[in-house]
C-alpha atoms as a PDB file:
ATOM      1  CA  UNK A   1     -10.208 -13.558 -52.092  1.00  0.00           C
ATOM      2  CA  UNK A   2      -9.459 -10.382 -54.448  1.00  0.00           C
ATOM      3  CA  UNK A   3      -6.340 -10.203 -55.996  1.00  0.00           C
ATOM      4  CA  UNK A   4      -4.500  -6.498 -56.863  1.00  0.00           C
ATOM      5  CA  UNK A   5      -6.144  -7.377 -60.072  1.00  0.00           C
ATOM      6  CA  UNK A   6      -9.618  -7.569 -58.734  1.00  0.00           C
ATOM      7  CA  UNK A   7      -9.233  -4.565 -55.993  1.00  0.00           C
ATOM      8  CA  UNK A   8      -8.306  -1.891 -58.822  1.00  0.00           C
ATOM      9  CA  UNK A   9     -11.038  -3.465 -61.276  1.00  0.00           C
ATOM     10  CA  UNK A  10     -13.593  -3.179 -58.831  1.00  0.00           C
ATOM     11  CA  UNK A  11     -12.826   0.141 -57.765  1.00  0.00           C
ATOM     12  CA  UNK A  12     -15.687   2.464 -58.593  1.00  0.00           C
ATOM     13  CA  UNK A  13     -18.056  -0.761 -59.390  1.00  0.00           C
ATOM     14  CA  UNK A  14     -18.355  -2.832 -56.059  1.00  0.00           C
ATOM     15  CA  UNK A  15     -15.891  -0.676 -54.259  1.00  0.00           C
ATOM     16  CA  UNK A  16     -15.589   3.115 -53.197  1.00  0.00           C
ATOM     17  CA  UNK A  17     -13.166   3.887 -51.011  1.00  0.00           C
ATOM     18  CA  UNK A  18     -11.654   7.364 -50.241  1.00  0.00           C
ATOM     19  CA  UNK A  19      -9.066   8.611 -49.870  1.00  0.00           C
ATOM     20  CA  UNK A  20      -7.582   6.201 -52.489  1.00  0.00           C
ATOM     21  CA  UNK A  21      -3.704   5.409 -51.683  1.00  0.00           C
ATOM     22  CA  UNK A  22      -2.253   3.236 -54.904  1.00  0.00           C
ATOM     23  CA  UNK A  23       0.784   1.977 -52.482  1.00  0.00           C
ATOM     24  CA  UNK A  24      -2.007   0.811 -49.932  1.00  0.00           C
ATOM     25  CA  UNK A  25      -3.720  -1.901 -52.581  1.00  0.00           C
ATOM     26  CA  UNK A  26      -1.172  -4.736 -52.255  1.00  0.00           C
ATOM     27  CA  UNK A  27      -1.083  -8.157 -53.725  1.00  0.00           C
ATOM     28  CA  UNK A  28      -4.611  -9.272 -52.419  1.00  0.00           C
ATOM     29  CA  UNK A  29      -5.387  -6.666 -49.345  1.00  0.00           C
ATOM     30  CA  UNK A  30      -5.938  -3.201 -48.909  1.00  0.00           C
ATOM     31  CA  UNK A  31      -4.526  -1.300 -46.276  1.00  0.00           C
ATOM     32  CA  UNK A  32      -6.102   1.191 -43.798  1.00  0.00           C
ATOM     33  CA  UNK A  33      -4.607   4.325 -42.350  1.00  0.00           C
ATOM     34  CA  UNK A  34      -4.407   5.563 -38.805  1.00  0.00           C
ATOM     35  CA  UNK A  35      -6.988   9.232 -38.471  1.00  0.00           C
ATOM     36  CA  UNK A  36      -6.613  11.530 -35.482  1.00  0.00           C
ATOM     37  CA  UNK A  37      -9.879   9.979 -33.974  1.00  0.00           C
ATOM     38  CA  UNK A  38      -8.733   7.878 -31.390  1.00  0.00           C
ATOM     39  CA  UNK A  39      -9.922   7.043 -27.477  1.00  0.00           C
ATOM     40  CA  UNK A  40      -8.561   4.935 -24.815  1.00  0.00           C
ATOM     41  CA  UNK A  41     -10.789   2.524 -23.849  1.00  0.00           C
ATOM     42  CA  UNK A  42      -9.621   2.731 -20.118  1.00  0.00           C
ATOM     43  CA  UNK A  43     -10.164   6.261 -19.845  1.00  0.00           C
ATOM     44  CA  UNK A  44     -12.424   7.072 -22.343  1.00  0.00           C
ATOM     45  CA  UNK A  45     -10.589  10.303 -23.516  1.00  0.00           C
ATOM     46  CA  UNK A  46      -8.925  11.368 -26.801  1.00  0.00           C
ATOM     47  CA  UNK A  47      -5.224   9.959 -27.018  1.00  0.00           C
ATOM     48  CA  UNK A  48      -4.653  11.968 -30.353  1.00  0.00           C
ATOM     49  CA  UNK A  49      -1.536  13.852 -29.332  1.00  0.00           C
ATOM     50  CA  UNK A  50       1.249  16.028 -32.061  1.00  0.00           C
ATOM     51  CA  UNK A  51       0.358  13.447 -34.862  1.00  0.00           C
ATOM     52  CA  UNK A  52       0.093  10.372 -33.504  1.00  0.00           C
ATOM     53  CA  UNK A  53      -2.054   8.298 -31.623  1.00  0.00           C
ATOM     54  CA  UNK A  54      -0.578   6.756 -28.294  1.00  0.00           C
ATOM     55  CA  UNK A  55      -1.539   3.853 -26.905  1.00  0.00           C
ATOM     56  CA  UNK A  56      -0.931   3.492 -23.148  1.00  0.00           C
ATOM     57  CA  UNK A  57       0.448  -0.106 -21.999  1.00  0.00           C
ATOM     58  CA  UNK A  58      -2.585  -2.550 -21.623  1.00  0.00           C
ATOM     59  CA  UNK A  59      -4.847  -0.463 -22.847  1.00  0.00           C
ATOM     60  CA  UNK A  60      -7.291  -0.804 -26.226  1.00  0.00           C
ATOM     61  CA  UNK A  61      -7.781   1.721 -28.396  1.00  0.00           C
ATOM     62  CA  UNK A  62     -10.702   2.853 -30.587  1.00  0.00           C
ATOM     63  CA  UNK A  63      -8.979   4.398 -33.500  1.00  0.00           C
ATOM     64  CA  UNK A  64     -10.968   4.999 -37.172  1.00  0.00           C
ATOM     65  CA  UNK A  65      -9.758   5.072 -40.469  1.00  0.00           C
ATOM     66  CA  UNK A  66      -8.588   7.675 -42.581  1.00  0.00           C
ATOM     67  CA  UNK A  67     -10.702   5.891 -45.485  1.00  0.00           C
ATOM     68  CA  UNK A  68     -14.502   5.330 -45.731  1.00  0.00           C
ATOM     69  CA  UNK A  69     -14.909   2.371 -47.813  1.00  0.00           C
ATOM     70  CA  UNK A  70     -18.561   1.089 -49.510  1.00  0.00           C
ATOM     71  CA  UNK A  71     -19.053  -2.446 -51.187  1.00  0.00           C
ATOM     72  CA  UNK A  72     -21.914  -3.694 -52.591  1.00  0.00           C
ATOM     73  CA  UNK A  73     -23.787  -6.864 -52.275  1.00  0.00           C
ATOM     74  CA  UNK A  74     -21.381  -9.044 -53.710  1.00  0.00           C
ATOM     75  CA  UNK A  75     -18.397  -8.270 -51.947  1.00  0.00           C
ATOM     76  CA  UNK A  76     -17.737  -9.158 -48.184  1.00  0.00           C
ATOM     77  CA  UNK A  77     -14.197  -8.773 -46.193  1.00  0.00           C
ATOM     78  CA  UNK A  78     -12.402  -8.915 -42.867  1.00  0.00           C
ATOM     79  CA  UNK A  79      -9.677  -6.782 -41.011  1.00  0.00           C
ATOM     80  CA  UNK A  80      -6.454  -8.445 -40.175  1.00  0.00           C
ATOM     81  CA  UNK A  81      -3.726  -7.536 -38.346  1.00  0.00           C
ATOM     82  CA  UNK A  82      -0.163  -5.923 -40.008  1.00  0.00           C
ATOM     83  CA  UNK A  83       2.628  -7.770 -38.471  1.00  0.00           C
ATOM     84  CA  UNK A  84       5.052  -4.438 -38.199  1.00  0.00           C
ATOM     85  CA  UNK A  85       2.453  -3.847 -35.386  1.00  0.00           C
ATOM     86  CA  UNK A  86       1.549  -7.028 -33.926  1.00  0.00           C
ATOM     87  CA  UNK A  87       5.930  -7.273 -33.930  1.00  0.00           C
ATOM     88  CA  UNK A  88       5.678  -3.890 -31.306  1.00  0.00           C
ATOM     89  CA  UNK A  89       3.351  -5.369 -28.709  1.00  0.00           C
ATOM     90  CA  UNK A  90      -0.314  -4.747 -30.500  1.00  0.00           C
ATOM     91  CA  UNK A  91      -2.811  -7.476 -30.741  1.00  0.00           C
ATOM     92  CA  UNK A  92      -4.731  -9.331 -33.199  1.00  0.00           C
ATOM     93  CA  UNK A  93      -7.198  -7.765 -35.197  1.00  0.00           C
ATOM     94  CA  UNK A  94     -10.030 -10.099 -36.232  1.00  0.00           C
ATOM     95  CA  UNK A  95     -13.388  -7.996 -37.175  1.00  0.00           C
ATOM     96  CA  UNK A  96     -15.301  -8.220 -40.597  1.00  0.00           C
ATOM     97  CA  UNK A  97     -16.681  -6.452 -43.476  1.00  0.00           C
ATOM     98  CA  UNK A  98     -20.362  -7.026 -43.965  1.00  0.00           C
ATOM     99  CA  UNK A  99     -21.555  -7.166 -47.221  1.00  0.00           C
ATOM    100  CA  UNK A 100     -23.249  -3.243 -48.340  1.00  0.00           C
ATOM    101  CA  UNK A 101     -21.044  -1.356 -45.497  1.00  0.00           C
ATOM    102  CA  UNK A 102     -20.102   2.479 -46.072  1.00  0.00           C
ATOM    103  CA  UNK A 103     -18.084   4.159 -43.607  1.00  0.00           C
ATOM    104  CA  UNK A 104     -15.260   4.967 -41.878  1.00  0.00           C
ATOM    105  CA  UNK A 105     -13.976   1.955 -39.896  1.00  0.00           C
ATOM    106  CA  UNK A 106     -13.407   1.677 -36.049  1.00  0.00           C
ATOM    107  CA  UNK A 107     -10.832  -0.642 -34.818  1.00  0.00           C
ATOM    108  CA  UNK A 108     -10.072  -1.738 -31.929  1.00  0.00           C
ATOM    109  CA  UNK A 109      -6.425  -2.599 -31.372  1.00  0.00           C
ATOM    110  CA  UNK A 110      -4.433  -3.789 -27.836  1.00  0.00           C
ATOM    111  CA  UNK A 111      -1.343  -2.853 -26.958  1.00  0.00           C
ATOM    112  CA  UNK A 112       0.358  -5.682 -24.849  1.00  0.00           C
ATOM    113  CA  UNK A 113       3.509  -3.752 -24.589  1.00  0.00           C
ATOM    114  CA  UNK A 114       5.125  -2.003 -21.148  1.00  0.00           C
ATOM    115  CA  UNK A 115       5.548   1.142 -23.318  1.00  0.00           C
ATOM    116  CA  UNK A 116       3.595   3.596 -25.227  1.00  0.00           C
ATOM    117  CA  UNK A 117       2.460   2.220 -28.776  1.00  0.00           C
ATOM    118  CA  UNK A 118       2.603   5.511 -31.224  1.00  0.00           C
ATOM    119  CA  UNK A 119       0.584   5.444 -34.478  1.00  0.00           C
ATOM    120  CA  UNK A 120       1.426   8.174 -36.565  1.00  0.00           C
ATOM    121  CA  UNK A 121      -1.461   9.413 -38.217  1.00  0.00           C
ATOM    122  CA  UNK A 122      -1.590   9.178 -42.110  1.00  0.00           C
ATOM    123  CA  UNK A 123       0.499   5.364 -41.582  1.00  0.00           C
ATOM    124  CA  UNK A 124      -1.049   2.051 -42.023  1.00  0.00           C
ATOM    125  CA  UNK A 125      -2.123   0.353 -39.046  1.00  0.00           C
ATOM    126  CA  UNK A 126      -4.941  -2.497 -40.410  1.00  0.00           C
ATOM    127  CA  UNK A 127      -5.214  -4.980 -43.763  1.00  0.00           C
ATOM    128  CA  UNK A 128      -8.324  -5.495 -44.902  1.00  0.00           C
ATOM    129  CA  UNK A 129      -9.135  -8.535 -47.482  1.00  0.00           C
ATOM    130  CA  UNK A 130     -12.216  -8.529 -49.379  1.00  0.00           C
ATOM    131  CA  UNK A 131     -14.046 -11.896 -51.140  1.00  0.00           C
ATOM    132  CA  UNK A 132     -16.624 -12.398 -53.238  1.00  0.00           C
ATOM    133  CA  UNK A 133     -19.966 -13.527 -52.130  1.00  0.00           C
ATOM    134  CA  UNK A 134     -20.868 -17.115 -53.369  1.00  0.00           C
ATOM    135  CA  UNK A 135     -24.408 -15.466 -53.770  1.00  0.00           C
ATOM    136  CA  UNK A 136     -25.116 -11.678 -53.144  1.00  0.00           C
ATOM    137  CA  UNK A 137     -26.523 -10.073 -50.116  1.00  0.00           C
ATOM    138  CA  UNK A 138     -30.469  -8.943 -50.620  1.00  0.00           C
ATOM    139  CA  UNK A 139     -29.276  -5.589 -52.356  1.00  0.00           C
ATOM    140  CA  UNK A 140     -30.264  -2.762 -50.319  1.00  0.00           C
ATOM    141  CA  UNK A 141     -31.090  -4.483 -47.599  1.00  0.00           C
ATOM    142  CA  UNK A 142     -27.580  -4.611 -44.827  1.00  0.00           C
ATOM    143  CA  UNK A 143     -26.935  -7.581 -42.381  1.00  0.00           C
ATOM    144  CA  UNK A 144     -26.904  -4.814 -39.986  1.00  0.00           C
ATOM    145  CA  UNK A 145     -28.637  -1.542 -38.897  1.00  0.00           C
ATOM    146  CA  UNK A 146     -25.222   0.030 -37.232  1.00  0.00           C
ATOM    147  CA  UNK A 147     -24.667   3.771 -38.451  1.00  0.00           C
ATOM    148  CA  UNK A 148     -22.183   3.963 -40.591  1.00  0.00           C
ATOM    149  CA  UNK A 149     -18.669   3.945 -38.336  1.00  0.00           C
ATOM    150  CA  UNK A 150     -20.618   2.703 -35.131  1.00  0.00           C
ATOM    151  CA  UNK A 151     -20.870   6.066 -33.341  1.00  0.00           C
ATOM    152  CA  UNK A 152     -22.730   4.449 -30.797  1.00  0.00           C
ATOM    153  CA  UNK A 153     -19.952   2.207 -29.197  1.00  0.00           C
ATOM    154  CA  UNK A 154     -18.189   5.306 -28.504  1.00  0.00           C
ATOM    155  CA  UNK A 155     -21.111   7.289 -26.177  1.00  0.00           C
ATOM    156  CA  UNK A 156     -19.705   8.335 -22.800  1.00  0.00           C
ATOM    157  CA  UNK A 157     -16.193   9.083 -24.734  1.00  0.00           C
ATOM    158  CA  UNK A 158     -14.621  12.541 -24.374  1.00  0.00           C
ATOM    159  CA  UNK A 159     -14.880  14.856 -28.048  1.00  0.00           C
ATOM    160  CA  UNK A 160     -16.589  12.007 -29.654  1.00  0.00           C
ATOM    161  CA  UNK A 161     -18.585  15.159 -31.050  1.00  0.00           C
ATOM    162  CA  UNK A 162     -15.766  16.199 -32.655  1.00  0.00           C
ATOM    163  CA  UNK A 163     -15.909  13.560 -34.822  1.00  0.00           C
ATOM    164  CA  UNK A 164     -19.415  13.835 -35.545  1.00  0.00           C
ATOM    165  CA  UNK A 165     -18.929  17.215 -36.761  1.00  0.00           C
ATOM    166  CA  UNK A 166     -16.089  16.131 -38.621  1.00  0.00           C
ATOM    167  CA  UNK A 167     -18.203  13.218 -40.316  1.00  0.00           C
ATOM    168  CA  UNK A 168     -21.401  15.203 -41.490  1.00  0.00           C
ATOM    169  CA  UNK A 169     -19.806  17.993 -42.807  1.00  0.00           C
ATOM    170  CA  UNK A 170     -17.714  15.544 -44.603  1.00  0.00           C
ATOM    171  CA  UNK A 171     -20.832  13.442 -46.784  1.00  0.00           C
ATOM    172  CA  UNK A 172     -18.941  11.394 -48.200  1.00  0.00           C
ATOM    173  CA  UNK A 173     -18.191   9.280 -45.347  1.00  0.00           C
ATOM    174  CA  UNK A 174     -21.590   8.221 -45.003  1.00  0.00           C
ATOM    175  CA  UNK A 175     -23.674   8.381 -48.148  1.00  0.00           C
ATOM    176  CA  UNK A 176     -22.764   6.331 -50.957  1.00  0.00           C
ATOM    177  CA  UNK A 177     -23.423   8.471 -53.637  1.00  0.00           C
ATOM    178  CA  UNK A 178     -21.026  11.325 -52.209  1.00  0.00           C
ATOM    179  CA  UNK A 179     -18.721   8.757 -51.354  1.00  0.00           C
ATOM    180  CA  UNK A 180     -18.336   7.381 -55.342  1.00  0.00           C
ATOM    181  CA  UNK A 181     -17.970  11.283 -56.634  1.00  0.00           C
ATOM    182  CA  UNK A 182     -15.524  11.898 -53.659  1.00  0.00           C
ATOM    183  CA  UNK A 183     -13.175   8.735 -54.859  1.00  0.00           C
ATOM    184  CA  UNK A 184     -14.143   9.636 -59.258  1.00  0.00           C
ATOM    185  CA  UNK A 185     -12.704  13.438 -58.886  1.00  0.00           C
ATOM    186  CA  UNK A 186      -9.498  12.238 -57.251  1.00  0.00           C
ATOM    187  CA  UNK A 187      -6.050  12.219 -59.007  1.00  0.00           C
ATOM    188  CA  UNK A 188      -5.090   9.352 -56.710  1.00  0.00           C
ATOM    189  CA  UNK A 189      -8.094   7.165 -58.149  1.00  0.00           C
ATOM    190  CA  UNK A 190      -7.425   8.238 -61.724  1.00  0.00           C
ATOM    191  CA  UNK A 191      -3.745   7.666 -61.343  1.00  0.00           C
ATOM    192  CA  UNK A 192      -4.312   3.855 -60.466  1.00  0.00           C
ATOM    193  CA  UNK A 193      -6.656   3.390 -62.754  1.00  0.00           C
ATOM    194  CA  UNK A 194      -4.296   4.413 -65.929  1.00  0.00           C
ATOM    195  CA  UNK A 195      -1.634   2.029 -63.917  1.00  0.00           C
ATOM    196  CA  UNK A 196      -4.184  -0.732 -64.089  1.00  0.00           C
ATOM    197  CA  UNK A 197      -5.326  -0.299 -67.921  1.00  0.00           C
ATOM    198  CA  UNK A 198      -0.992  -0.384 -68.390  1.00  0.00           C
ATOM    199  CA  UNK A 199      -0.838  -3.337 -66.190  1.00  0.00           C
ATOM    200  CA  UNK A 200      -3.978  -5.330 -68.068  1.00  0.00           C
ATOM    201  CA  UNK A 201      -2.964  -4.516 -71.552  1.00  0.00           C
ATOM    202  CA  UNK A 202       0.733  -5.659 -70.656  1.00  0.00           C
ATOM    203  CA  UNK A 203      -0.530  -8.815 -68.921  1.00  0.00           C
ATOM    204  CA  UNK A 204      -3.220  -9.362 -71.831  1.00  0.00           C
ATOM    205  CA  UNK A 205       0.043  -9.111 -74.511  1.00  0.00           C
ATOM    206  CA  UNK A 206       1.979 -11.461 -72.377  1.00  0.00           C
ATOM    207  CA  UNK A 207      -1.046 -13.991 -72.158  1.00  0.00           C
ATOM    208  CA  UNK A 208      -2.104 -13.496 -76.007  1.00  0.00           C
ATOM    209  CA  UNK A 209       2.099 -14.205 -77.271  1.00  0.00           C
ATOM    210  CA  UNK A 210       1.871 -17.179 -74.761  1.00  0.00           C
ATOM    211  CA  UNK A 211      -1.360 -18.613 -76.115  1.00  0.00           C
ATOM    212  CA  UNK A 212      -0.468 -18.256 -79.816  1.00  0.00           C
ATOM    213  CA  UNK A 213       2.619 -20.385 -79.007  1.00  0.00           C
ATOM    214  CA  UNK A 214       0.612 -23.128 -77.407  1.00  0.00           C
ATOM    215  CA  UNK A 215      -1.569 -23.323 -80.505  1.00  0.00           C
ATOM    216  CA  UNK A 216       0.898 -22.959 -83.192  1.00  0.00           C
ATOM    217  CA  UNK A 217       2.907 -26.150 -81.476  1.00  0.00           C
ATOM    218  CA  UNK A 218      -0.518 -27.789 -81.000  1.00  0.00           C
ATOM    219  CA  UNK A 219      -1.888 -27.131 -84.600  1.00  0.00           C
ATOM    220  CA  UNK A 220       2.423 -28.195 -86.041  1.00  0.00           C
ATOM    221  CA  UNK A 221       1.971 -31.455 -83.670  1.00  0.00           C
ATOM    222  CA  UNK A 222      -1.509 -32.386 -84.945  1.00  0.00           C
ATOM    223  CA  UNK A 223      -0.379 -31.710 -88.755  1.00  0.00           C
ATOM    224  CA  UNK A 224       2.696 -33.893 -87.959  1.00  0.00           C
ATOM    225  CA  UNK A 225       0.473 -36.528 -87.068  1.00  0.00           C
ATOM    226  CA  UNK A 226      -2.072 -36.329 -90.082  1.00  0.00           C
ATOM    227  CA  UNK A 227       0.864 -36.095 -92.414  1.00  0.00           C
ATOM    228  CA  UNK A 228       2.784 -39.334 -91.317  1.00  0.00           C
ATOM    229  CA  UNK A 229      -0.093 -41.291 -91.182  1.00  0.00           C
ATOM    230  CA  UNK A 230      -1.718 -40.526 -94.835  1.00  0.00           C
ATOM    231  CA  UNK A 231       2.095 -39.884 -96.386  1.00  0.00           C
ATOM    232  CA  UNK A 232       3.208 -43.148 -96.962  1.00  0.00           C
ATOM    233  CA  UNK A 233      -0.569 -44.251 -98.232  1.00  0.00           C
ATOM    234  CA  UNK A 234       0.140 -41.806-101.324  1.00  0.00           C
ATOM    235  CA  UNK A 235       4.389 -43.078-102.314  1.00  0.00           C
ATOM    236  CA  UNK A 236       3.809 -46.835-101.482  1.00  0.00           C
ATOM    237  CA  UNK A 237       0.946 -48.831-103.456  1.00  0.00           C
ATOM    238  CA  UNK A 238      -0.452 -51.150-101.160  1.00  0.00           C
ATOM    239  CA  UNK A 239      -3.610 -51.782-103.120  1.00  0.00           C
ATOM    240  CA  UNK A 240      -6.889 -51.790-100.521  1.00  0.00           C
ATOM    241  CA  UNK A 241      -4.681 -50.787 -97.284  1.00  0.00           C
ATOM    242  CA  UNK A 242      -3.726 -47.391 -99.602  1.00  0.00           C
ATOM    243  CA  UNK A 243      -7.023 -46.196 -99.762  1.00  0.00           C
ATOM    244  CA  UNK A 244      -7.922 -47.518 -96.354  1.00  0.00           C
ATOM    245  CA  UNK A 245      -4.699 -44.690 -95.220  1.00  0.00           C
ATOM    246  CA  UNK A 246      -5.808 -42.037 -97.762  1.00  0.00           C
ATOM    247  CA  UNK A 247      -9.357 -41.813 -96.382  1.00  0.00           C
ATOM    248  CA  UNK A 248      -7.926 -42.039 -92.610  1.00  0.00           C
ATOM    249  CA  UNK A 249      -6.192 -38.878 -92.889  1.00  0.00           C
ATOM    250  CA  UNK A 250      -8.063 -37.414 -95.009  1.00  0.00           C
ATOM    251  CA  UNK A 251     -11.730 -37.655 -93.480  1.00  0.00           C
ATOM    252  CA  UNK A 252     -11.037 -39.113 -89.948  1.00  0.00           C
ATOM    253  CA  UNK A 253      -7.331 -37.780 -88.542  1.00  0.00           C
ATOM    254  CA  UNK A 254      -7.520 -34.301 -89.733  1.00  0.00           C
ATOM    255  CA  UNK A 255     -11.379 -33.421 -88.935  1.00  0.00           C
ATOM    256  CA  UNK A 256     -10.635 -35.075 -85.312  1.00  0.00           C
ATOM    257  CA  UNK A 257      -7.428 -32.795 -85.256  1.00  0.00           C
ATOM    258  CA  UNK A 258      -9.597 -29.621 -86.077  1.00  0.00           C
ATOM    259  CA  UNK A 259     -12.076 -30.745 -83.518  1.00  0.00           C
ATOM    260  CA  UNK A 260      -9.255 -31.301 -80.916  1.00  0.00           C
ATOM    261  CA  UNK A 261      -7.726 -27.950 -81.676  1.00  0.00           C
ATOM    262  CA  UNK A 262     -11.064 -26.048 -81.999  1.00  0.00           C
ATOM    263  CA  UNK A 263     -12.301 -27.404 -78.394  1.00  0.00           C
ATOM    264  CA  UNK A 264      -8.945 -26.419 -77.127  1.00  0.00           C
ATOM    265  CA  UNK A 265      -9.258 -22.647 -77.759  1.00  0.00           C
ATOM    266  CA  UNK A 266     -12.811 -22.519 -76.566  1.00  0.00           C
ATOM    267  CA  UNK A 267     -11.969 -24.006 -73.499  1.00  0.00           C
ATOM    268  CA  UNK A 268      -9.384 -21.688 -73.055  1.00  0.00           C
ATOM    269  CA  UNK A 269     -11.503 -19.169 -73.602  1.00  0.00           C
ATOM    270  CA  UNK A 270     -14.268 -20.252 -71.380  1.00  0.00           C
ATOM    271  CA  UNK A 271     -11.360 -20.213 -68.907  1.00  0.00           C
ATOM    272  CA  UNK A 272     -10.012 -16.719 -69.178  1.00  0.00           C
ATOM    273  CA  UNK A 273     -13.753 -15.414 -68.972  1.00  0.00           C
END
């Protein structure tokens, strides 16, 4: 799963998404905002009303994102549910991410309340986590042939067209391209990522004063050892068994002690990479 870490380092490489909100990208999730395209599933009309959407009691709702989001062929993901909602009455949200997606999301969302759920457009309403693949997806080549925010599943629905208009005067919601220029001119994109070159230098300082410690007490704990084991070999004559001490630390302690040491920090190394 991708950490905060990996979301804003992947942002503009495996991931384009648009519009970017920095407060959205949390620990290891993004989340997704409520649009004004919204339909009851019941009756098949808009329930877009002064704002927010409304969900009637026991009835779905098809409501899209404010964001279209592309990742490539190494990333997949999966909507979840946010528990401010599921805490009012709505139900689970369980759909995925397929590897190579681009477009604005449609979710479908209950509400098993008596009352009226209200989204307020612009607020988030859905968490989406994203993994890596263990192997990539055939690039250019989807799991899926669905156009890009599943149009489709909402034929038969009143002002779906307005949507349509909506979405191809707006490019950027469907081509990937127009999509990655659309997130690379944005303050909000920029913004986070001069927070997360601040955040990575600060955490690299932190790790780099934490690793020097670890070696210094490594290389003082290693010397320790060489010098008390050769030490009394060079103030107390003890003829053969001198020399025997001598050669010890001289040509087997200490070369196994920069062996140790050495292996240690490209281990580490191998590690961090």
């Amino acid at each position: 799963m991708l950490s905060i870490v990996d979301l804003k380092r992947e942002l503009g490489k495996n991931i384009y998404i648009y519009p970017v909100h920095i407060e959205s990208i949390k620990s290891n999730s993004i989340d997704l905002h409520v649009s004004k395209f919204a339909w009851s599933l019941s009756t098949k009309k808009s329930i877009y009303n002064d704002g927010y959407v409304d969900i009637p009691p026991n009835d779905t709702a098809l409501v899209y994102t404010e964001e279209s989001i592309y990742v490539s062929n190494h990333i997949g993901g999966a909507y979840n549910s946010k528990v401010t909602l599921v805490s009012q009455g709505a139900g689970h949200i369980g759909t995925c991410l397929d590897a190579q997606y681009i477009g604005c999301s449609l979710i479908a969302i209950h509400n098993h309340s008596k009352s009226i759920l209200k989204l307020k457009v612009g607020s988030e309403f859905v968490t989406l986590h994203l993994w890596y693949l263990n192997t990539p997806d055939y690039p250019d080549a989807p799991s899926h042939d669905n156009e890009p925010g599943h149009p489709r599943m909402l034929n038969g629905y009143e002002d779906v067209n307005s949507y349509i208009e909506w979405r191809d005067q707006n490019t950027w919601t469907t081509r990937k391209k127009d999509l990655y220029l659309k997130m690379m001119d944005s303050s909000e994109y920029q913004q986070c990522k001069k927070e997360f070159q601040k955040e990575l230098d600060e955490f690299n300082r932190n790790r780099i004063k934490k690793r020097a410690k670890k070696y210094v007490i490594i290389f003082v704990i290693l010397s320790v050892v060489c010098l008390l084991i050769s030490i009394p070999a060079y103030f107390h004559n003890l003829g053969a068994f001198s020399i025997f001490m001598q050669n010890i630390g001289q040509w087997i302690v200490f070369p196994i002690a920069v062996s140790f040491f050495t292996t240690f920090i490209i281990v580490d190394l191998k590690n961090k990479n």
